[in-house]
C-alpha atoms as a PDB file:
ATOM      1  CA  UNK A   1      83.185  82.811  92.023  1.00  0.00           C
ATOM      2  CA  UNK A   2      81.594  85.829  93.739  1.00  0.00           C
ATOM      3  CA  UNK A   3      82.958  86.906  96.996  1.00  0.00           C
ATOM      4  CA  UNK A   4      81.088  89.716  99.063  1.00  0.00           C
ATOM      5  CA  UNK A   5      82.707  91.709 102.104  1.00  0.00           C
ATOM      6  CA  UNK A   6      80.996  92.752 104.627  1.00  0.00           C
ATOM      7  CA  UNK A   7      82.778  95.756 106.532  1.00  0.00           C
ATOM      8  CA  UNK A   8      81.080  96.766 109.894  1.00  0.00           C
ATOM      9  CA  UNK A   9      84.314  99.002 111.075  1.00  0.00           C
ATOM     10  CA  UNK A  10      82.736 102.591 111.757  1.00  0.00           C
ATOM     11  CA  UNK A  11      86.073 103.773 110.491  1.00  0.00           C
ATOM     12  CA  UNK A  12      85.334 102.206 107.262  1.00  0.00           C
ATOM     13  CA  UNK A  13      88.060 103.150 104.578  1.00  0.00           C
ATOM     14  CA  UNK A  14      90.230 104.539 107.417  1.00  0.00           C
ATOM     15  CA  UNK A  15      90.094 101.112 109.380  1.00  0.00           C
ATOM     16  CA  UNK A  16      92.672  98.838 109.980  1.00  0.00           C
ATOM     17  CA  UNK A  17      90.158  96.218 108.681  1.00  0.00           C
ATOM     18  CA  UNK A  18      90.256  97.491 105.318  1.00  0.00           C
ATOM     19  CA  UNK A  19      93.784  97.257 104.950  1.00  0.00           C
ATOM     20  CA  UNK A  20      93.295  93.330 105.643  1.00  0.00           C
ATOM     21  CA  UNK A  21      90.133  93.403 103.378  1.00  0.00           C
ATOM     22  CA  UNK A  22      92.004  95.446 100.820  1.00  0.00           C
ATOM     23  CA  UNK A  23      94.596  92.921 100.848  1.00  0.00           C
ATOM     24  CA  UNK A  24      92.727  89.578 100.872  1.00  0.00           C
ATOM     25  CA  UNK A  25      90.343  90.478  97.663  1.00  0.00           C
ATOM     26  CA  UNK A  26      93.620  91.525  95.977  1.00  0.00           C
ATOM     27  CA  UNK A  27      94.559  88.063  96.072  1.00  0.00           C
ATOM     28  CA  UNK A  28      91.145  86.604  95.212  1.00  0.00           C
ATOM     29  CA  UNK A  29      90.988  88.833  92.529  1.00  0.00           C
ATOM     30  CA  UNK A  30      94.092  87.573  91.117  1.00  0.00           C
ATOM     31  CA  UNK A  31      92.668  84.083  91.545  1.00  0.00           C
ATOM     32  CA  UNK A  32      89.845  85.102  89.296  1.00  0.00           C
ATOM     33  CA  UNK A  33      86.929  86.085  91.487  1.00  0.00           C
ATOM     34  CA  UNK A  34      84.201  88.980  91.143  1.00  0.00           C
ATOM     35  CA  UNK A  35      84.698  90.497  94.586  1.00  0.00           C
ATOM     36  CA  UNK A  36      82.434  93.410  96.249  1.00  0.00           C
ATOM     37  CA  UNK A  37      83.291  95.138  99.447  1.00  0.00           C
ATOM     38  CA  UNK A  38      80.671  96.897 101.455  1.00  0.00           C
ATOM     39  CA  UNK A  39      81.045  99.118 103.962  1.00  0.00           C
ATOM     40  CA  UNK A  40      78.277  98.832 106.973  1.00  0.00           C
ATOM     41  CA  UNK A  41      78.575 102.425 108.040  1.00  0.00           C
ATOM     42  CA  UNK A  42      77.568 103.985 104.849  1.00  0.00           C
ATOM     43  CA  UNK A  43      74.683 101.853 104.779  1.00  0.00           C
ATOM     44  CA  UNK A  44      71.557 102.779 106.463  1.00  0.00           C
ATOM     45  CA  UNK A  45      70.352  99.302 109.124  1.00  0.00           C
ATOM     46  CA  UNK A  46      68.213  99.914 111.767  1.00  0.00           C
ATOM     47  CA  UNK A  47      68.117  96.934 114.313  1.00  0.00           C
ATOM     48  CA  UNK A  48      65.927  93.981 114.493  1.00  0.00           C
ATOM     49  CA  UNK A  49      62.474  94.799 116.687  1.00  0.00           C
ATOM     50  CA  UNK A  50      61.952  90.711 116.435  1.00  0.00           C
ATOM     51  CA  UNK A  51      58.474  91.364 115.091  1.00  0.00           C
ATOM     52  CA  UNK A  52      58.549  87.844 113.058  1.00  0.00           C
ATOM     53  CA  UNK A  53      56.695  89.487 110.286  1.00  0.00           C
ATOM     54  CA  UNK A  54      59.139  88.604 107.861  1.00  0.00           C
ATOM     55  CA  UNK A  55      58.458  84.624 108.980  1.00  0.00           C
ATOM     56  CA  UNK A  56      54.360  85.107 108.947  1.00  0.00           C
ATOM     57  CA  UNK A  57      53.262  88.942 107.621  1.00  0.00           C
ATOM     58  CA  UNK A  58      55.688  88.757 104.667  1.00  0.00           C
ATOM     59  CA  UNK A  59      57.607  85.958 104.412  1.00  0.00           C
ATOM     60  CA  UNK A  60      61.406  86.658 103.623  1.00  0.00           C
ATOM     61  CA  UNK A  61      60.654  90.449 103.343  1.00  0.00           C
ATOM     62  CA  UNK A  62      61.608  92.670 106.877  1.00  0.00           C
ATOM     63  CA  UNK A  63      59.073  95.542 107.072  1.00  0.00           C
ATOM     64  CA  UNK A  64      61.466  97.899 108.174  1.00  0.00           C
ATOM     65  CA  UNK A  65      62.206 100.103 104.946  1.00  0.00           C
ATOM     66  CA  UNK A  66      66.169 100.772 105.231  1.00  0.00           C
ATOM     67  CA  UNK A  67      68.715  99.367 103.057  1.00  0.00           C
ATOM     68  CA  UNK A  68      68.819  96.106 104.150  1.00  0.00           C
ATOM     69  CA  UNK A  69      66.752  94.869 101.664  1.00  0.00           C
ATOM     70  CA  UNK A  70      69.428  95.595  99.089  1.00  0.00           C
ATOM     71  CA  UNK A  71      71.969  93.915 101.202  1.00  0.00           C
ATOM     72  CA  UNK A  72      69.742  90.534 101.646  1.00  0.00           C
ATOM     73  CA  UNK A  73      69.491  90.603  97.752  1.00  0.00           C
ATOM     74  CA  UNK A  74      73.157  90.937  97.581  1.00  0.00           C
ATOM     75  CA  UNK A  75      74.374  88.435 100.370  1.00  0.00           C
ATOM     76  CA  UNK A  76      72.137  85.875  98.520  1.00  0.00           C
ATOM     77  CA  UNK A  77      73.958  86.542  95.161  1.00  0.00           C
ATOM     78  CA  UNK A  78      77.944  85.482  96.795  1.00  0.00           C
ATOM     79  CA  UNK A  79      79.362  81.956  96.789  1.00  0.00           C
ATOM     80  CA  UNK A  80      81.516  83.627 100.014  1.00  0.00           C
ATOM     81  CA  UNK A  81      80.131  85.885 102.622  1.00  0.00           C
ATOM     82  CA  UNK A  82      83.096  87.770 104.216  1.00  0.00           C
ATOM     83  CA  UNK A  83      82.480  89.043 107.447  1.00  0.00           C
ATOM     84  CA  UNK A  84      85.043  91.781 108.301  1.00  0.00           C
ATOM     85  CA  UNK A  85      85.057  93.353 111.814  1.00  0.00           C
ATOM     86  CA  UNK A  86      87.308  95.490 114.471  1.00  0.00           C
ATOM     87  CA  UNK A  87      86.979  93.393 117.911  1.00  0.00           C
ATOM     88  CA  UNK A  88      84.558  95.750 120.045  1.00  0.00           C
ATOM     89  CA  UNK A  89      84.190  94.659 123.785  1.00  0.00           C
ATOM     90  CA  UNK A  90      85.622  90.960 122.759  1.00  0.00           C
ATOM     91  CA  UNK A  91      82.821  90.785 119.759  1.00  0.00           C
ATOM     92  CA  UNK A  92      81.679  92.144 116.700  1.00  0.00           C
ATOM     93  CA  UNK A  93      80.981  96.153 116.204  1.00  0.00           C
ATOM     94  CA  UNK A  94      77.286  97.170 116.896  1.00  0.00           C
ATOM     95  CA  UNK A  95      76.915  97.750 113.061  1.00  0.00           C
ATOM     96  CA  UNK A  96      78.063  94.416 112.214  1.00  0.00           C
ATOM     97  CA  UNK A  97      75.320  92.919 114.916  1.00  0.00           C
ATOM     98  CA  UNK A  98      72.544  94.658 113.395  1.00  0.00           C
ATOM     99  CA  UNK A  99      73.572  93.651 110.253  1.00  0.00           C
ATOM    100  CA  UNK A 100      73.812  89.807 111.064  1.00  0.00           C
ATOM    101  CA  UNK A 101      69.899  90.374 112.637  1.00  0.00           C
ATOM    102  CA  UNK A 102      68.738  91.557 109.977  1.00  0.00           C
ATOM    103  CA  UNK A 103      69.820  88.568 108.292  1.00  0.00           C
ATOM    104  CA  UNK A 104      66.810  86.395 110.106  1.00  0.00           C
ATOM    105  CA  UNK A 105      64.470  86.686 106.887  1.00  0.00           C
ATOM    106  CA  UNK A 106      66.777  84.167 105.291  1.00  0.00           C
ATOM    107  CA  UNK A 107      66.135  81.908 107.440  1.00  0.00           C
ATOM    108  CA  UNK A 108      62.977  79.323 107.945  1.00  0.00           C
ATOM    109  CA  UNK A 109      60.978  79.609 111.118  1.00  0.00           C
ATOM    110  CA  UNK A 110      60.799  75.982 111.676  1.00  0.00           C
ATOM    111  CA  UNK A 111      63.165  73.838 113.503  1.00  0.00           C
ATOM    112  CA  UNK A 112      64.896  70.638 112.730  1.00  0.00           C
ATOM    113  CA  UNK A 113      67.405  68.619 114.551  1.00  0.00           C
ATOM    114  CA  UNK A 114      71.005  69.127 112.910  1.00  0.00           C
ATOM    115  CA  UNK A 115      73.279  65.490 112.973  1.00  0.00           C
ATOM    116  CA  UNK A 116      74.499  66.241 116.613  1.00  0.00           C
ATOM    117  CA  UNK A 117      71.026  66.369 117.670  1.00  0.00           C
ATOM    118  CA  UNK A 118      70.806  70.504 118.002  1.00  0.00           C
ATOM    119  CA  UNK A 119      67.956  72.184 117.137  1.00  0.00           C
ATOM    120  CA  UNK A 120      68.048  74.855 114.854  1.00  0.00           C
ATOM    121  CA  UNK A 121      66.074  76.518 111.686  1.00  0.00           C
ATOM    122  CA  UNK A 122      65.465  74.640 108.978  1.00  0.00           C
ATOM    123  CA  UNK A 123      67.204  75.863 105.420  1.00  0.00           C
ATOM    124  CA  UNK A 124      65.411  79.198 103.890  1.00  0.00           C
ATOM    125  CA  UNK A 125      67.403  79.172 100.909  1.00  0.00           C
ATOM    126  CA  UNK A 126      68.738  77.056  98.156  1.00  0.00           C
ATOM    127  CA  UNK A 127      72.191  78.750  97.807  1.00  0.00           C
ATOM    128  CA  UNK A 128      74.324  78.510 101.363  1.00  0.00           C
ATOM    129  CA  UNK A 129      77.064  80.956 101.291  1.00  0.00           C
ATOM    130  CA  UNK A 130      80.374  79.649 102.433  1.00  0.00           C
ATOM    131  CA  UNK A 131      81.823  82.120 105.542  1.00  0.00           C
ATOM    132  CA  UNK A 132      85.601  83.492 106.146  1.00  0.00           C
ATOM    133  CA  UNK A 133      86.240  86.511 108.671  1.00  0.00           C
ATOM    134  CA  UNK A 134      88.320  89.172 108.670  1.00  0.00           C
ATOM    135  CA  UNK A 135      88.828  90.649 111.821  1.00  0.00           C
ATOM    136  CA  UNK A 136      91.643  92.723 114.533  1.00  0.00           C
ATOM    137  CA  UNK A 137      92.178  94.361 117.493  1.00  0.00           C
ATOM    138  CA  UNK A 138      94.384  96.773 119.546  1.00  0.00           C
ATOM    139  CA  UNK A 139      95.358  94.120 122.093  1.00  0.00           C
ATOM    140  CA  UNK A 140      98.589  91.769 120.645  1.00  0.00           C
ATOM    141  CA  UNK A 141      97.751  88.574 121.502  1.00  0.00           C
ATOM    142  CA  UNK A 142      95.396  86.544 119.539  1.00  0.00           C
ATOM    143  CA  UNK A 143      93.183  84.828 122.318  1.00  0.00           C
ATOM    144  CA  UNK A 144      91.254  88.020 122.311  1.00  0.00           C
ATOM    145  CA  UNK A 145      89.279  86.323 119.500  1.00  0.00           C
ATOM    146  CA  UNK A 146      87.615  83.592 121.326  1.00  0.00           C
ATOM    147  CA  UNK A 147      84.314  84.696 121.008  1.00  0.00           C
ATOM    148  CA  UNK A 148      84.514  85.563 117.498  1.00  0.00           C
ATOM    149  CA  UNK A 149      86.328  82.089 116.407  1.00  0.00           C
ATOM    150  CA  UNK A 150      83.055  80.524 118.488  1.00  0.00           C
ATOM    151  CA  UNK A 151      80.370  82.985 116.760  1.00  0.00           C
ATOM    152  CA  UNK A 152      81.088  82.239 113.508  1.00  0.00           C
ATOM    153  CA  UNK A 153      81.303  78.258 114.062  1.00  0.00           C
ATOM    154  CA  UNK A 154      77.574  78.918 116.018  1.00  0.00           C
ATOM    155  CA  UNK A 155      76.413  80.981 112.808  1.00  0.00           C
ATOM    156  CA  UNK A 156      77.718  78.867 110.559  1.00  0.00           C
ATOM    157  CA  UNK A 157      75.472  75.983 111.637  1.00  0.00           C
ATOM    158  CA  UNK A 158      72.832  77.641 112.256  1.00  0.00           C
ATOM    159  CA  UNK A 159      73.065  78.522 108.048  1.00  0.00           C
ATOM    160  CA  UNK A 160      73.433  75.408 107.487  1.00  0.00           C
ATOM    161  CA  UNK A 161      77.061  76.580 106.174  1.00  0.00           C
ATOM    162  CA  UNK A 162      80.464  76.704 106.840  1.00  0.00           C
ATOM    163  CA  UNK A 163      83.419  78.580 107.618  1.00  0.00           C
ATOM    164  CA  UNK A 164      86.331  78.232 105.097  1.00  0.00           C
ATOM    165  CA  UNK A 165      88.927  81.132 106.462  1.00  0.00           C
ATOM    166  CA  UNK A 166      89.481  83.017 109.552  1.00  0.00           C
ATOM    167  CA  UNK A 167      91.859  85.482 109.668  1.00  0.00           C
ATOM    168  CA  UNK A 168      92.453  87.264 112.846  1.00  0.00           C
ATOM    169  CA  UNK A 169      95.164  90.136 113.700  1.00  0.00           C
ATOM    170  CA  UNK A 170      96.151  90.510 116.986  1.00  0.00           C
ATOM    171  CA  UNK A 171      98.350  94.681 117.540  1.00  0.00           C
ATOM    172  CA  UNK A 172      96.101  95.609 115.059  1.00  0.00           C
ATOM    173  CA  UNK A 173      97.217  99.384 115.387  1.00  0.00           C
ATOM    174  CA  UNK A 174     100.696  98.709 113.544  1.00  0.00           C
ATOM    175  CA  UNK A 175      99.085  98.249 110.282  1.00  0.00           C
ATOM    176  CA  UNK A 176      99.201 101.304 109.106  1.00  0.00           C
ATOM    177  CA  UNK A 177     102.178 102.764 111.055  1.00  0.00           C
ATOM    178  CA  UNK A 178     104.244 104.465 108.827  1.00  0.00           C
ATOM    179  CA  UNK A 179     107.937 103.886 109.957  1.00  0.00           C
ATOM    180  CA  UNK A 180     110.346 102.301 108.221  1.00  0.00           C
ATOM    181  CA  UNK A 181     111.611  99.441 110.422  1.00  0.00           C
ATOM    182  CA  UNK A 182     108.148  98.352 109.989  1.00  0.00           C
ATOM    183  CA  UNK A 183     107.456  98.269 106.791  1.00  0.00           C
ATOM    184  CA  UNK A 184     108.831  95.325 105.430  1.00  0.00           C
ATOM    185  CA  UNK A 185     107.456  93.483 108.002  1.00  0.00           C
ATOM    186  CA  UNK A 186     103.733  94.554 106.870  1.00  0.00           C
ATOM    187  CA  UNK A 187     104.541  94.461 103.356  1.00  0.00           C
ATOM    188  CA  UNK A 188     104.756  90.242 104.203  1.00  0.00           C
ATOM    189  CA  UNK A 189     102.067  90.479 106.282  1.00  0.00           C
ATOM    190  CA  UNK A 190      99.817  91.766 103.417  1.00  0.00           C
ATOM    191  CA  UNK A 191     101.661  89.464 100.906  1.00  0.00           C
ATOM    192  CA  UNK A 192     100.372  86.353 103.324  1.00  0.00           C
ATOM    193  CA  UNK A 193      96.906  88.045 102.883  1.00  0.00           C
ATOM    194  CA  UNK A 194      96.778  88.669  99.781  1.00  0.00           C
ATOM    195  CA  UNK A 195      98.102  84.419  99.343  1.00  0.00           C
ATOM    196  CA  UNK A 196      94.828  83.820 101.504  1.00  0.00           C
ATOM    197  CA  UNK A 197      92.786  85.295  99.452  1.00  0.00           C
ATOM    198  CA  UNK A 198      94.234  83.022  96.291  1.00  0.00           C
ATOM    199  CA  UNK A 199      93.906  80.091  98.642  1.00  0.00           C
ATOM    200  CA  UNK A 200      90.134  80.438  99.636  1.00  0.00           C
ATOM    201  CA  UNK A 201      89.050  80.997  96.125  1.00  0.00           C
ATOM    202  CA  UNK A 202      91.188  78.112  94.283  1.00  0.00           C
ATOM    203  CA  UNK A 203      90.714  75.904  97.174  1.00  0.00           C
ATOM    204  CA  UNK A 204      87.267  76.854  99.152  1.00  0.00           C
ATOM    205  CA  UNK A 205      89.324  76.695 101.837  1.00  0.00           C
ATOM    206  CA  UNK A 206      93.019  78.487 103.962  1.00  0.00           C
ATOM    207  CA  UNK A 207      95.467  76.353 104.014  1.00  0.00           C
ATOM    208  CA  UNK A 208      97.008  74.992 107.327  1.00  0.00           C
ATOM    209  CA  UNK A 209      99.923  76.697 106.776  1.00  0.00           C
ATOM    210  CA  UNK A 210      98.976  79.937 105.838  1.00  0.00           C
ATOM    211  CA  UNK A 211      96.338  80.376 108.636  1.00  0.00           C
ATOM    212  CA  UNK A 212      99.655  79.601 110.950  1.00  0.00           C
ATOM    213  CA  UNK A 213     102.108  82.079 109.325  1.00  0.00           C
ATOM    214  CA  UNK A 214      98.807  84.889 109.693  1.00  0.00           C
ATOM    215  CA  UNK A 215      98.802  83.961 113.199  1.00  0.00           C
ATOM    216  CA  UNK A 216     102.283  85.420 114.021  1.00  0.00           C
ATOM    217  CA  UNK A 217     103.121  88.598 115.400  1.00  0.00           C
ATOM    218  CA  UNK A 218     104.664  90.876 113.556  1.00  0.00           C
ATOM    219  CA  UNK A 219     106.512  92.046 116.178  1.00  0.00           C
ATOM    220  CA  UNK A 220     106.686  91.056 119.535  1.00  0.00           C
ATOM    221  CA  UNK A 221     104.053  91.640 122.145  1.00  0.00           C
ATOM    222  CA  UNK A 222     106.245  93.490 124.538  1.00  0.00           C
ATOM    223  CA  UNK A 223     107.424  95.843 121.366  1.00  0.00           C
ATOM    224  CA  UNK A 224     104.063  96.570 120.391  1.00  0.00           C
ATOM    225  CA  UNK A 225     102.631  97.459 123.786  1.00  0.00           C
ATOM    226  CA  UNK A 226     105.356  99.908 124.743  1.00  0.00           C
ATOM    227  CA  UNK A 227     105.291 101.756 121.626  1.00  0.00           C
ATOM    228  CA  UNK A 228     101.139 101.676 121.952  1.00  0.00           C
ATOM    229  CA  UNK A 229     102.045 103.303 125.319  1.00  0.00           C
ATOM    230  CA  UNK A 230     103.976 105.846 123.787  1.00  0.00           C
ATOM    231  CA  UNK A 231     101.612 107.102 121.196  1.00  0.00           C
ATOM    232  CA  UNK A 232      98.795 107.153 123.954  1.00  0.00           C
ATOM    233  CA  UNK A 233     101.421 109.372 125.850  1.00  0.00           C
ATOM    234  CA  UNK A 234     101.689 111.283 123.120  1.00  0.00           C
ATOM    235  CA  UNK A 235      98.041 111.954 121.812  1.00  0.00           C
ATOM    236  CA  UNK A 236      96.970 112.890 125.317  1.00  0.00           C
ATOM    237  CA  UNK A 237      99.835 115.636 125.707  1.00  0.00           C
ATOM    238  CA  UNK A 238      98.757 117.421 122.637  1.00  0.00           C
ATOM    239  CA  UNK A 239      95.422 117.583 123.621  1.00  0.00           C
ATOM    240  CA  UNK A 240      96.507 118.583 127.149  1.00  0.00           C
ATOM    241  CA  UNK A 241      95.675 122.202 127.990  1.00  0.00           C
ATOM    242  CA  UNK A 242      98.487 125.051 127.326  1.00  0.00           C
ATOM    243  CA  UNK A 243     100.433 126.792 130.519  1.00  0.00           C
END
């Protein structure tokens, strides 16, 4: 099984998405899969000018000359597409959206009805790549990921796919906080990831369980917030000017 990440943090490495990433392909590596994790921002995408030339010029080829064409060759390649994102403005990150549009010479331009009676483009592509997503944010709760648990289901169809895993960290910030109360409470946090990533590859699919016991805090919201508070306090008064 071949498993491809997707990274569109602009912090890439540095991002508290990684850590997740870094985490889950542990596990599916363990499981026995070939896993490759890409980040976005190193990559060169310009966005989509919706020119259709890859639909009627030159069918499945984008004539904008970036590295996209690359990435197509490598997204067609996975059995699982991993889409891993920071929550910007309640969605994905502007390098993850260009990304995903760049995406539309996969597709057919024709239109069928799917089996609820939606339109949408008929299959481009023999393989279909099964979808999990990785994403977090600074807020604690996890209803900031609405949009994204929505998104994914709408992509999904519309690639005639589905998604097998979504994994979604609300106080995203206390990853990588290095204190020591915390730390064994994010060493089972990436222990449950790293059991995800087993899960999806042995099983195509996260468990029930496991997607609840990712779903927990980690500590509680009221915690989290006041010590965000603190380190905001913090930040600001060493950049504050001297005397």
């Amino acid at each position: 099984m071949k498993i491809i990440v997707f990274n569109g943090s602009p912090r890439a490495q540095k991002g508290n998405t990684h850590f997740m990433v870094e985490a889950f392909l542990k596990g599916a590596q363990a499981a026995g899969a070939e896993t490759e994790n890409i980040f976005l921002a190193k990559q060169k995408i310009k966005p989509c000018t919706g020119c259709f030339c890859c639909w009627v010029k030159t069918p499945g080829e984008c004539v904008i000359k970036d590295d996209m064409a690359e990435l197509r060759s490598k997204y067609v390649t996975a059995d699982i597409i991993v889409f891993a994102t920071p929550l910007y403005v309640d969605n994905v990150t502007g390098i993850m959206k260009n990304f995903m549009d760049r995406l539309v010479p996969l597709a057919d331009p024709y239109f069928e009805k799917d089996e609820n009676g939606q339109y949408r483009h008929v299959k481009g592509f023999d393989k279909v790549q099964k979808i999990a997503v990785i994403s977090n944010c600074g807020f604690p709760e996890q209803e900031h990921f609405q949009v994204l648990r929505l998104l994914f289901r709408r992509i999904a169809r519309n690639f005639h796919s589905e998604v097998i895993a979504e994994i979604y960290r609300g106080a995203g910030q206390i990853l990588q906080v290095d204190h020591l109360m915390l730390k064994p409470l994010i060493w089972k946090y990436k222990k449950l990831l790293e059991k995800a990533g087993k899960e999806v590859v042995q099983n195509m699919r996260l468990s029930e369980a496991t997607r609840e016991e990712l779903e927990k805090p980690i500590i509680p919201h009221d915690m989290y917030m006041k010590g965000a508070n603190k380190e905001w306090d913090r930040q600001l008064q060493e950049l504050a000017p001297k005397g």
